[in-house]
Protein backbone atom coordinates (compact mmCIF):
# COMPACT_ATOMS: atom_id res chain seq x y z
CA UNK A 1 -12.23 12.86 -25.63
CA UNK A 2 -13.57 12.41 -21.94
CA UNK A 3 -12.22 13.99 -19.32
CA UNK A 4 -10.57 12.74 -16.43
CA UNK A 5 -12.62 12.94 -13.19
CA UNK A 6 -10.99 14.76 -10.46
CA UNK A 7 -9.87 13.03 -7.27
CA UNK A 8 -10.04 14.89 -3.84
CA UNK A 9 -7.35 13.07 -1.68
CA UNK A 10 -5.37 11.53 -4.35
CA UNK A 11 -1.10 10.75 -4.14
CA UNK A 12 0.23 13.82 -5.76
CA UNK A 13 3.95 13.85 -6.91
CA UNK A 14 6.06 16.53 -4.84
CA UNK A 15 7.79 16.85 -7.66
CA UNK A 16 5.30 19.23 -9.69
CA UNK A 17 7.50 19.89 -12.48
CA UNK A 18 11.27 18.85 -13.85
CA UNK A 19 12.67 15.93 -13.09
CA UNK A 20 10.87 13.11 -10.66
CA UNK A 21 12.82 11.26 -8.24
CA UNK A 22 15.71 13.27 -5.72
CA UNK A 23 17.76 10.18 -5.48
CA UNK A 24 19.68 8.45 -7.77
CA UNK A 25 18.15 4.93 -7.29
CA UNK A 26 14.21 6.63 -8.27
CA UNK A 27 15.95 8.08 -11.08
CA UNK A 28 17.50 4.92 -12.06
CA UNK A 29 14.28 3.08 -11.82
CA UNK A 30 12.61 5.49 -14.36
CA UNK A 31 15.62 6.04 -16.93
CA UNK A 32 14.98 1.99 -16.98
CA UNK A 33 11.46 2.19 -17.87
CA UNK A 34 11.86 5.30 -20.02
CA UNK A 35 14.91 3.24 -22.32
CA UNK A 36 12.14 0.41 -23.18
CA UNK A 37 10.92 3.21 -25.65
CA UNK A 38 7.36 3.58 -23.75
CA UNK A 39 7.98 7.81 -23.51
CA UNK A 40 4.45 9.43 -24.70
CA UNK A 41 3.10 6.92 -22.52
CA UNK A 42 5.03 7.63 -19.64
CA UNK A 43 4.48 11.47 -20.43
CA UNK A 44 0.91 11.03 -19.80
CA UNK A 45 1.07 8.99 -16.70
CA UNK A 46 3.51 11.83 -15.41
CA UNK A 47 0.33 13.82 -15.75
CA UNK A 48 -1.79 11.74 -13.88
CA UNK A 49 0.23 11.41 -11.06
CA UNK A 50 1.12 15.38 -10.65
CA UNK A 51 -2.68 15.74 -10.38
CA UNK A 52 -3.13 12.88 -7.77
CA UNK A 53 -5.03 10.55 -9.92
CA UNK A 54 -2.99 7.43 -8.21
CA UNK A 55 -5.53 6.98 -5.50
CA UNK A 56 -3.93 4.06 -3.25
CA UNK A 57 -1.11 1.31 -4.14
CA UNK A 58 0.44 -1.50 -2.35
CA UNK A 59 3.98 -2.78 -2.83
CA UNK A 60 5.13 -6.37 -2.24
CA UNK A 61 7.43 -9.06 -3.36
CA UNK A 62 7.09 -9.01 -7.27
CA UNK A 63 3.94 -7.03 -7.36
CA UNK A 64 2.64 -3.50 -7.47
CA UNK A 65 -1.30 -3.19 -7.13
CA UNK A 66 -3.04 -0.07 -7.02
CA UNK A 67 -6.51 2.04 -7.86
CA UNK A 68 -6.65 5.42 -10.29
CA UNK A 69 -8.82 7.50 -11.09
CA UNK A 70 -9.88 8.20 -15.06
CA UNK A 71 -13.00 9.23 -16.44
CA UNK A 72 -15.32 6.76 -15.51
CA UNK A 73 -16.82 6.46 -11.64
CA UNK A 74 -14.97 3.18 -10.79
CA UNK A 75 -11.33 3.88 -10.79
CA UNK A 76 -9.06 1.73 -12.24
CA UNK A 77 -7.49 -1.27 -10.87
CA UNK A 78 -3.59 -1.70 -12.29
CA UNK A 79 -1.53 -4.80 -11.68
CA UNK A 80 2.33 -4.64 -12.41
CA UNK A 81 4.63 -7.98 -12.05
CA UNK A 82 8.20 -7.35 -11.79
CA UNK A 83 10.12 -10.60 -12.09
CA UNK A 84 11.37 -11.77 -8.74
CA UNK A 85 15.09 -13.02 -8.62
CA UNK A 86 15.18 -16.66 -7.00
CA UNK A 87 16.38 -17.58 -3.49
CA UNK A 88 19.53 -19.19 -5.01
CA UNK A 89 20.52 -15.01 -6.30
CA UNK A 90 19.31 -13.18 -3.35
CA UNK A 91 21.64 -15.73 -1.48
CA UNK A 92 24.73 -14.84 -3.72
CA UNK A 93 23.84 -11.00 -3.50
CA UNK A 94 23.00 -11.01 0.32
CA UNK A 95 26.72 -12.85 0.82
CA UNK A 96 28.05 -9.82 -1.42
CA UNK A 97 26.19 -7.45 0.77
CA UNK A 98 27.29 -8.57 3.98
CA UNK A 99 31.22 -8.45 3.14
CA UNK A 100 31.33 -5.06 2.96
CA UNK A 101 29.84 -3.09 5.88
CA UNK A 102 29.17 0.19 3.94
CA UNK A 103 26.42 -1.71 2.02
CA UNK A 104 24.49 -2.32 5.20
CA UNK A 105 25.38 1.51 6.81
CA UNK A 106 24.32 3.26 4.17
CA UNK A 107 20.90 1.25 3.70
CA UNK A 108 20.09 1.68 7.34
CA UNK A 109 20.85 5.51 6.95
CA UNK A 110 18.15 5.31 4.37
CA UNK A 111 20.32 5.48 1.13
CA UNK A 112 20.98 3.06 -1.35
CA UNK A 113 24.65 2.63 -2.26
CA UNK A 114 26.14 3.95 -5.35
CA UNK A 115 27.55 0.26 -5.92
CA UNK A 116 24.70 -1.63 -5.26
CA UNK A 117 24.97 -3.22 -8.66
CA UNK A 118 28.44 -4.62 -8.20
CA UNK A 119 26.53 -6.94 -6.17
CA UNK A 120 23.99 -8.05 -8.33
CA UNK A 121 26.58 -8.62 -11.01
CA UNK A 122 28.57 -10.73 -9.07
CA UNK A 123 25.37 -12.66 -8.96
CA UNK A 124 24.49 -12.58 -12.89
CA UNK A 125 21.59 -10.22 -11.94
CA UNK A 126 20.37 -6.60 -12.35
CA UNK A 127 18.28 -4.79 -9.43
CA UNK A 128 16.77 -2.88 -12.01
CA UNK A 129 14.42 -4.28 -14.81
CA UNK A 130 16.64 -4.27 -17.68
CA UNK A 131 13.96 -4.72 -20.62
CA UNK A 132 10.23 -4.54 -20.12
CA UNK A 133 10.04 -8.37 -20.43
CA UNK A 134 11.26 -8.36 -17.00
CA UNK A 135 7.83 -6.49 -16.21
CA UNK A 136 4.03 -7.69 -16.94
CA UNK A 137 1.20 -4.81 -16.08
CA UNK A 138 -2.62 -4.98 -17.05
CA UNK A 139 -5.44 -1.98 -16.45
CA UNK A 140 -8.55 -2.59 -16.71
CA UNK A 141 -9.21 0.77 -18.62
CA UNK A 142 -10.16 0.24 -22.01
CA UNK A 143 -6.80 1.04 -23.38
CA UNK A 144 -5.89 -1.64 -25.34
CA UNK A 145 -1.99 0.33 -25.01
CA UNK A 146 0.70 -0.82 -22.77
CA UNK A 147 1.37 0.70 -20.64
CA UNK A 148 -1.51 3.09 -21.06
CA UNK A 149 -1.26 5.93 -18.51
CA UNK A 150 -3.05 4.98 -15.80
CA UNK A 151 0.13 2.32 -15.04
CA UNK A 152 2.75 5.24 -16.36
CA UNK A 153 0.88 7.04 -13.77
CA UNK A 154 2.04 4.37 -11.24
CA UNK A 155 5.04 3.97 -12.08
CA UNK A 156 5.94 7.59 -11.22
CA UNK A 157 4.29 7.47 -7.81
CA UNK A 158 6.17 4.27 -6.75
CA UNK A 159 9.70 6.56 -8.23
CA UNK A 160 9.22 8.53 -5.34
CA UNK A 161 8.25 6.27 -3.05
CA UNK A 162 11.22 4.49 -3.59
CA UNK A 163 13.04 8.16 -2.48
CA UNK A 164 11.52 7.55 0.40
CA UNK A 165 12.54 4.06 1.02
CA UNK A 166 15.02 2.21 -0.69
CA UNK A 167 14.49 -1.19 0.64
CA UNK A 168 11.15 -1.32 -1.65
CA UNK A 169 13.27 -1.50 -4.73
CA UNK A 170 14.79 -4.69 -3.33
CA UNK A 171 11.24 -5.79 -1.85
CA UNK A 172 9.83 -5.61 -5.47
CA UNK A 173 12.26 -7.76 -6.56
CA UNK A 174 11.70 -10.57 -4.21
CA UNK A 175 13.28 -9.44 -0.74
CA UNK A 176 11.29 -7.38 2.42
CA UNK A 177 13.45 -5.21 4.39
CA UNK A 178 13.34 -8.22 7.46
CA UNK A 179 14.27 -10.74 5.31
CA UNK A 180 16.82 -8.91 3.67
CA UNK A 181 18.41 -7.74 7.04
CA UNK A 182 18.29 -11.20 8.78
CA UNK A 183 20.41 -12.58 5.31
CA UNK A 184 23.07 -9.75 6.04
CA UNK A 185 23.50 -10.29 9.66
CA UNK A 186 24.15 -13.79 8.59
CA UNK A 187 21.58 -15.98 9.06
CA UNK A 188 20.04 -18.20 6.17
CA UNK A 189 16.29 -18.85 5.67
CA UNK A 190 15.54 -22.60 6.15
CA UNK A 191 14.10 -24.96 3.73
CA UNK A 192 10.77 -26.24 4.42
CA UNK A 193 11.38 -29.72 6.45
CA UNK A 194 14.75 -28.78 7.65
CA UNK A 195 15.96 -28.37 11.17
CA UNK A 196 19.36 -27.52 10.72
CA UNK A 197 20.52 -23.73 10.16
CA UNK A 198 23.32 -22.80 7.77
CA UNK A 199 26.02 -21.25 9.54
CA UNK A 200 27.57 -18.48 7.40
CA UNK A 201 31.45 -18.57 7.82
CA UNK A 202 33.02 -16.15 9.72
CA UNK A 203 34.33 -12.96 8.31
CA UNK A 204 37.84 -11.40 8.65
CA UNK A 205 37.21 -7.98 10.36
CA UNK A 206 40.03 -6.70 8.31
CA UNK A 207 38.04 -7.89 5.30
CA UNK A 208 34.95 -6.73 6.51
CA UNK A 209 35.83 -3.15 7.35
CA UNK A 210 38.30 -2.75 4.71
CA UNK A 211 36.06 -1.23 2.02
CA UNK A 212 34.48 1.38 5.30
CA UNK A 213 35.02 4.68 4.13
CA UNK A 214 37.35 6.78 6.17
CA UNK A 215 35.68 9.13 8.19
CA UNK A 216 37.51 12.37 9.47
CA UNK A 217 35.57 13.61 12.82
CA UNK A 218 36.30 17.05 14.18
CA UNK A 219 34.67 18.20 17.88
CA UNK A 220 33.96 21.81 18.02
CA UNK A 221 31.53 24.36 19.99
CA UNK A 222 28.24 25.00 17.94
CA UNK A 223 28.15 28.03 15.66
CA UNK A 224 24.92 28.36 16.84
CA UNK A 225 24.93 27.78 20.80
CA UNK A 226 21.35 25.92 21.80
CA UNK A 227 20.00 26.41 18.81
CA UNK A 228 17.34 23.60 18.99
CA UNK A 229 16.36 24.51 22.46
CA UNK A 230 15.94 28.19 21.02
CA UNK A 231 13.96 26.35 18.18
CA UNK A 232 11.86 24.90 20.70
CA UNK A 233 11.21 27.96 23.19
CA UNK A 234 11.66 27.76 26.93
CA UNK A 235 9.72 24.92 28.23
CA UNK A 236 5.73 26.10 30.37
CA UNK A 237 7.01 24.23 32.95
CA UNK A 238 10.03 26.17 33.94
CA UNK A 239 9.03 28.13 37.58
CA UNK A 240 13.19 29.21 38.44
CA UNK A 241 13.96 32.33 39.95
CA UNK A 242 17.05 32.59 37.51
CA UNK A 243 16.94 33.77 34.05
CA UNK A 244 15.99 30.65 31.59
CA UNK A 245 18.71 31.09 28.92
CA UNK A 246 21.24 32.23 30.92
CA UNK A 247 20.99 28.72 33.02
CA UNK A 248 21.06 26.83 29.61
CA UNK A 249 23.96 28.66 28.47
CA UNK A 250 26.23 27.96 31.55
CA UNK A 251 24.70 24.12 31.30
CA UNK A 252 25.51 23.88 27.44
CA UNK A 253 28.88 25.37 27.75
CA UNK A 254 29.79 22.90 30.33
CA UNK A 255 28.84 20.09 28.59
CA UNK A 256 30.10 21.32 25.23
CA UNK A 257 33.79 21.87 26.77
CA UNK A 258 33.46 18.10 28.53
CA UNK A 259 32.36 16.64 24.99
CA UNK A 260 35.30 18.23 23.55
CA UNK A 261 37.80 16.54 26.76
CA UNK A 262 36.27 13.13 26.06
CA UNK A 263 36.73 12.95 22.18
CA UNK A 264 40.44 14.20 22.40
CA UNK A 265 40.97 12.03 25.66
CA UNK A 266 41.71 15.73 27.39
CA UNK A 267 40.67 14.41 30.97
């Protein structure tokens, strides 16, 4: 059996060992794949990618491409096609979206919420591939296996990109971030030919902010008192006569004790 050749700057996992994928939306991804009954093959990819033979890839609507290294000079090329939901579904799942303002909070804050779904079902779709005919992959390795693990190997590297950044999940599935966004805030992309925008109908605010989580805020001093300024070190430009700290201190307190005024409407 030949041996894998080693690559120098390849995309390692961070993950070296356990479970890949900190959130639950990575995990979800690769439970999916790992149902469809492709395991030993997956196990080997897993491989590949802890050793960073994933070399590059590229994510965009409905497509994965990407290079990795085996044991042969030329490294692989490996094409994955995720079927793309039409315009007609994103439409139904971006008017889902944008009635209920924690979708759009939380995926700005970089997390993907825990009831994404609900909105795909209300729109007779799935986010996540839910067999692997809703995937097509090739390698041009000389595994006639699919997916041999060079792809596996992908798949685990995109996992954890998709920690990183949930809007690629919806991006390889036909919708970029902008596109995505512009839907929620309302606005409709315009047929070819067409000069007149659709207007989405105005939303009850009641309606819209009813499903906000409630959100209990209490103001109080630091436990810590400047403790990224004491992180940071005092600053080469400071030339006082006065004692750094004990200037920051009397500045920070003051501040702190007007914070706490203006959130209970003290003064």
């Amino acid at each position: 059996m030949t041996r894998r050749r080693e690559v120098k700057d390849g995309i390692k996992l961070r993950a070296q060992d356990g479970d890949i994928g900190e959130s639950w939306w990575a995990d979800k991804w690769l439970r999916a794949l790992e149902g469809f009954g492709w395991q030993s093959r997956l196990d080997r990819g897993k491989h590949y990618a802890r050793t960073g033979q994933v070399m590059e890839y590229e994510i965009r609507p409905g497509k994965v491409s990407a290079k990795v290294q085996g044991s042969r000079r030329k490294p692989y090329q490996v094409r994955v096609r995720v079927r793309q939901l039409d315009a007609g579904t994103w439409s139904r799942v971006a008017r889902m979206m944008s009635s209920r303002a924690v979708f759009a909070a939380k995926l700005l804050a970089g997390e993907m919420p825990r009831d994404i779904e609900d909105a795909f079902r209300s729109a007779n779709a799935s986010l996540f591939p839910k067999s692997g005919r809703d995937l097509k992959m090739s390698c041009s390795c000389p595994d006639v296996a699919t997916p041999c693990k060079h792809i596996a190997a992908v798949y685990y590297v995109i996992g954890e990109a998709f920690d990183r950044d949930p809007w690629l999940i919806f991006e390889l599935r036909g919708r970029p971030r902008d596109q995505l966004l512009q839907q929620l805030r309302g606005g409709r992309p315009q047929a070819r030919g067409t000069s007149v925008k659709e207007v989405a109908p105005p939303l009850d605010p009641m309606d819209f902010w009813g499903d906000a989580p409630e959100v209990e805020v209490k103001v109080r001093p630091p436990m810590a008192p400047m403790a990224i300024l004491r992180r940071l070190g005092a600053p080469a430009f400071w030339t006082g006569s006065r004692d750094f700290w004990a200037e920051m201190e009397k500045i920070y307190y003051s501040a702190g004790c007007r914070a706490i005024d203006l959130a209970y409407a003290l003064g």
